[in-house]
N, C-alpha and C. Protein backbone atom coordinates (compact mmCIF):
# COMPACT_ATOMS: atom_id res chain seq x y z
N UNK A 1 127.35 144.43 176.89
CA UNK A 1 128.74 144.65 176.57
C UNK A 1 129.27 145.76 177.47
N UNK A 2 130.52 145.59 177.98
CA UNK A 2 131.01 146.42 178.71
C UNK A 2 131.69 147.74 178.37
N UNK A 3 131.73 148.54 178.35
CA UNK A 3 133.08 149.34 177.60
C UNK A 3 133.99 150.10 178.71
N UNK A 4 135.57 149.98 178.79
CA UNK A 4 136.05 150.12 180.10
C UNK A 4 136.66 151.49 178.93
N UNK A 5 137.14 151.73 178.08
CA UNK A 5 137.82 152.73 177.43
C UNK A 5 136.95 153.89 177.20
N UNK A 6 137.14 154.83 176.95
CA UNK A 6 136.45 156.29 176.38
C UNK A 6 137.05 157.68 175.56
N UNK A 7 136.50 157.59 174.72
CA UNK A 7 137.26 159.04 173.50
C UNK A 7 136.22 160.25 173.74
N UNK A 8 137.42 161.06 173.89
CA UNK A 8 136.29 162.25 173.69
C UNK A 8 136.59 162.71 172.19
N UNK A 9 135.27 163.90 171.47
CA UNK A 9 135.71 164.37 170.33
C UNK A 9 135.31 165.51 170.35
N UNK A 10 135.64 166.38 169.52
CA UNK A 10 134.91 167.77 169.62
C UNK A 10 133.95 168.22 168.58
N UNK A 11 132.92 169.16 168.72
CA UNK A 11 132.47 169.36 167.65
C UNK A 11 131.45 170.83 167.71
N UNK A 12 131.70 171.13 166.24
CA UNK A 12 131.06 172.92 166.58
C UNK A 12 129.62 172.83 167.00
N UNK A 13 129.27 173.90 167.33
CA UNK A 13 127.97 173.81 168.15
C UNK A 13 126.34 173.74 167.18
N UNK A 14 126.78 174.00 165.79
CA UNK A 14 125.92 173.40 165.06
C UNK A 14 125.59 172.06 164.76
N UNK A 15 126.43 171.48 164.59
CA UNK A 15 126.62 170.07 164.69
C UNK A 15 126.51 169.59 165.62
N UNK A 16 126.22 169.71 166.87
CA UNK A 16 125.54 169.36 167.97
C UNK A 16 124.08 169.80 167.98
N UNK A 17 123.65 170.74 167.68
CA UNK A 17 122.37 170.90 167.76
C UNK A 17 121.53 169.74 166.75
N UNK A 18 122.23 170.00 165.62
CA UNK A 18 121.92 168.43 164.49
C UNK A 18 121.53 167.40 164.99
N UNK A 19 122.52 167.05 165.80
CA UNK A 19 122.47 165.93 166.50
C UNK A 19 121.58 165.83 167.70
N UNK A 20 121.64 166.47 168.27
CA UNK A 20 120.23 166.85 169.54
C UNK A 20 118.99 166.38 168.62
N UNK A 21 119.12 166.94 167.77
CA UNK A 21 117.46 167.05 166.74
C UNK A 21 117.14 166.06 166.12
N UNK A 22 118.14 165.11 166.00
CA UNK A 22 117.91 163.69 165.15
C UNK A 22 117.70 162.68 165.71
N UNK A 23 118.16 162.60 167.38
CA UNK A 23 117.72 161.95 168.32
C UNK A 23 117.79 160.30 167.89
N UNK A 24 119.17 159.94 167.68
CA UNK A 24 120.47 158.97 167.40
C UNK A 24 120.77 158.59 168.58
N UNK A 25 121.63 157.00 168.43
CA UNK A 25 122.01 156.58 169.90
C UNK A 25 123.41 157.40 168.96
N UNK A 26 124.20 158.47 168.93
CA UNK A 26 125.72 158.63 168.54
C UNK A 26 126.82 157.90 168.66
N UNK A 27 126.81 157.78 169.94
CA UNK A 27 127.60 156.37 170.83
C UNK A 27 127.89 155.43 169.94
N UNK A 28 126.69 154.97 169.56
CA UNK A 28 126.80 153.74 169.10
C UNK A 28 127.26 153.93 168.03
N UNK A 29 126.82 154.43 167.03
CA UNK A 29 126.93 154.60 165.62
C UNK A 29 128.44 154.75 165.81
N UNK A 30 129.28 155.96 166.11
CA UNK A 30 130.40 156.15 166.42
C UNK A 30 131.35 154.79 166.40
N UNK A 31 130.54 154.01 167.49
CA UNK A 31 131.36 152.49 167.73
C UNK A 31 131.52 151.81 166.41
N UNK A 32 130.22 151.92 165.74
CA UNK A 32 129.99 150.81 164.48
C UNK A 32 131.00 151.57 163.75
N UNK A 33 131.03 153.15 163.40
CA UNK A 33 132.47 153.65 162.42
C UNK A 33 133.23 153.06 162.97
N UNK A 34 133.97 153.35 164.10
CA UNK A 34 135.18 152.84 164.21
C UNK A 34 135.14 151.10 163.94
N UNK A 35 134.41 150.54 164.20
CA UNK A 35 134.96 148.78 164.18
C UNK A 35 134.81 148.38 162.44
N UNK A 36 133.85 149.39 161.92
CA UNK A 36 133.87 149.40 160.32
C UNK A 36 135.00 149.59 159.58
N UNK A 37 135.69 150.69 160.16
CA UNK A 37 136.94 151.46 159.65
C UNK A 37 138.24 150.41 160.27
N UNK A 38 137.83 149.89 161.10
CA UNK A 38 139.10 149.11 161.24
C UNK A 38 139.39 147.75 160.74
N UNK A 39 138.25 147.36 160.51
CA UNK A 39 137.73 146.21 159.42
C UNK A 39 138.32 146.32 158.34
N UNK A 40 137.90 147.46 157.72
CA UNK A 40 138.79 147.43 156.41
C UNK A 40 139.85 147.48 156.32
N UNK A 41 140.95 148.24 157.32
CA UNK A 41 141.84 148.55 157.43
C UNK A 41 142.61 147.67 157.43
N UNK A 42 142.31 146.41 158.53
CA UNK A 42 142.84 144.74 158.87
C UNK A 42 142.51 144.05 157.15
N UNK A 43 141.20 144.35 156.64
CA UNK A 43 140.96 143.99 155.47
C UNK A 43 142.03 143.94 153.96
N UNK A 44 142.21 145.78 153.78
CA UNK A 44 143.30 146.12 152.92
C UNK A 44 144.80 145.63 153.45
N UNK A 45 145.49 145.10 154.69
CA UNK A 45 146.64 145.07 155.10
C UNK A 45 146.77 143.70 154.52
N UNK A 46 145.20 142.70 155.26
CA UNK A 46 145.80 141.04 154.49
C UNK A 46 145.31 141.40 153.08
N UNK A 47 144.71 141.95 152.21
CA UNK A 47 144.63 141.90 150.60
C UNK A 47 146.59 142.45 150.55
N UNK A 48 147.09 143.29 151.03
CA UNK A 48 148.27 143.26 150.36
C UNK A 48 149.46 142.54 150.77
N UNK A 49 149.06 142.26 152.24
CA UNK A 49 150.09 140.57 152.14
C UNK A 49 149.82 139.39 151.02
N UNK A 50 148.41 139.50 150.64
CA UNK A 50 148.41 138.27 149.47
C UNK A 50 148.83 138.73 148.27
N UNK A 51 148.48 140.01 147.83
CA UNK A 51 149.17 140.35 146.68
C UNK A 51 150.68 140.44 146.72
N UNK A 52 151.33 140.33 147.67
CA UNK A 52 152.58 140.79 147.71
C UNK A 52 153.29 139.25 147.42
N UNK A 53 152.53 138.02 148.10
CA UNK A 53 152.69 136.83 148.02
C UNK A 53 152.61 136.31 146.37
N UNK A 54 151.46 136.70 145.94
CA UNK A 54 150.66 136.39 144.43
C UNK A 54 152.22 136.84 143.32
N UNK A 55 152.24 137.76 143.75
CA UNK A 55 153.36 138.81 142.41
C UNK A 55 154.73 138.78 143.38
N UNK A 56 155.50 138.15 144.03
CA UNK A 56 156.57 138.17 144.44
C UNK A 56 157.55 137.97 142.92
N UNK A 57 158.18 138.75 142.99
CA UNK A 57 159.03 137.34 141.86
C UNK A 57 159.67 136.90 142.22
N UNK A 58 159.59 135.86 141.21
CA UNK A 58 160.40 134.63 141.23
C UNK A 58 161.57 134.24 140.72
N UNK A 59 162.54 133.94 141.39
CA UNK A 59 164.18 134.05 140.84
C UNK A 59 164.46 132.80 140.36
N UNK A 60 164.78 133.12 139.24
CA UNK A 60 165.26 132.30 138.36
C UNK A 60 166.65 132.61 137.23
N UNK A 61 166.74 131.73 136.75
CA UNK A 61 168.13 132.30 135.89
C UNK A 61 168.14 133.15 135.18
N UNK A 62 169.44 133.92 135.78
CA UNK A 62 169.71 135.46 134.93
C UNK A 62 169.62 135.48 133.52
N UNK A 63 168.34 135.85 133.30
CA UNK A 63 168.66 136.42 131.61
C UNK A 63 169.51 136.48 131.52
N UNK A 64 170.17 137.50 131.75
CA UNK A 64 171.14 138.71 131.08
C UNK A 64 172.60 137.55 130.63
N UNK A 65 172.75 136.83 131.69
CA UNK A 65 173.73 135.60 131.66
C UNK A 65 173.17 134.44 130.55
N UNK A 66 172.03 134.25 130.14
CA UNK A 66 171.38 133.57 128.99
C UNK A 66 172.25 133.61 128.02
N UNK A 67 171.60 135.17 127.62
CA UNK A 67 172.01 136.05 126.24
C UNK A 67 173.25 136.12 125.88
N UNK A 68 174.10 136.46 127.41
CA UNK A 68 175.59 136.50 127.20
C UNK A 68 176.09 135.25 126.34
N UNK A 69 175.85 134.08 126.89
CA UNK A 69 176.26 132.59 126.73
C UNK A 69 175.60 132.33 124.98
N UNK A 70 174.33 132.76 124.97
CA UNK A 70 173.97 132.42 123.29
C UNK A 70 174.90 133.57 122.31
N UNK A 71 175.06 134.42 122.76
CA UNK A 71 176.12 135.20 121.79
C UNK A 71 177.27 134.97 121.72
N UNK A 72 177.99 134.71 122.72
CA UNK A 72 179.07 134.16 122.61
C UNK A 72 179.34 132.89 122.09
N UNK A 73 178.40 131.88 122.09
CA UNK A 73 178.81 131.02 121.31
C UNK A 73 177.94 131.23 120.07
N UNK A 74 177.41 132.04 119.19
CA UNK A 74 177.08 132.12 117.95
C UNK A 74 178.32 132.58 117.44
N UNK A 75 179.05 134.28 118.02
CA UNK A 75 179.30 134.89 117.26
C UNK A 75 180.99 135.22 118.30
N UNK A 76 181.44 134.21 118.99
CA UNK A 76 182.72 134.39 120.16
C UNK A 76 182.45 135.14 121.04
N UNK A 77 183.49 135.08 121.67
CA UNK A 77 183.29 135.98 122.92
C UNK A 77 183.65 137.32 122.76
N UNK A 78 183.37 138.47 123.36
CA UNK A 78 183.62 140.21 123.48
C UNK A 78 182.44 140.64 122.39
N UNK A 79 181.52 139.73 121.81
CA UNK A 79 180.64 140.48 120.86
C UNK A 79 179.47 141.41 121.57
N UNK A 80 179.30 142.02 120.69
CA UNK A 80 178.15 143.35 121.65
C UNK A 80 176.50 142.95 120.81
């Protein structure tokens, strides 16, 4: 695999020695966070396009215009 891009990051000098001592490809691991983290990220964006799809509501006839119409004809019109 090629990689034409490059990040630098910084880090205190303890945390480098850590890392000297554990003798890790970093690189790599680094890569796997990031393509992990962006996984989910693409992951959570389509879960809330579907939820947004799932629970849209749905328009339908105005209550409020229902109620109006059954009261008024029980009890005339201007009743509260």
């Amino acid at each position: 695999m090629a990689y034409e891009e490059a990040i630098l990051i910084k880090i205190d000098k303890t945390t480098k020695k850590k890392m000297s001592s554990a003798q890790e490809n970093w690189s790599e691991l680094i890569r796997m966070f990031i393509k992990k983290e962006l996984n989910k990220k693409r992951n959570t964006a389509k879960a809330e396009r579907l939820r947004a799809k799932l629970f849209r509501s749905v328009k339908g006839p105005d209550s409020t215009a229902i109620i109006r119409e059954m009261r008024d004809s029980r009890y005339g019109p201007n009743s509260a």
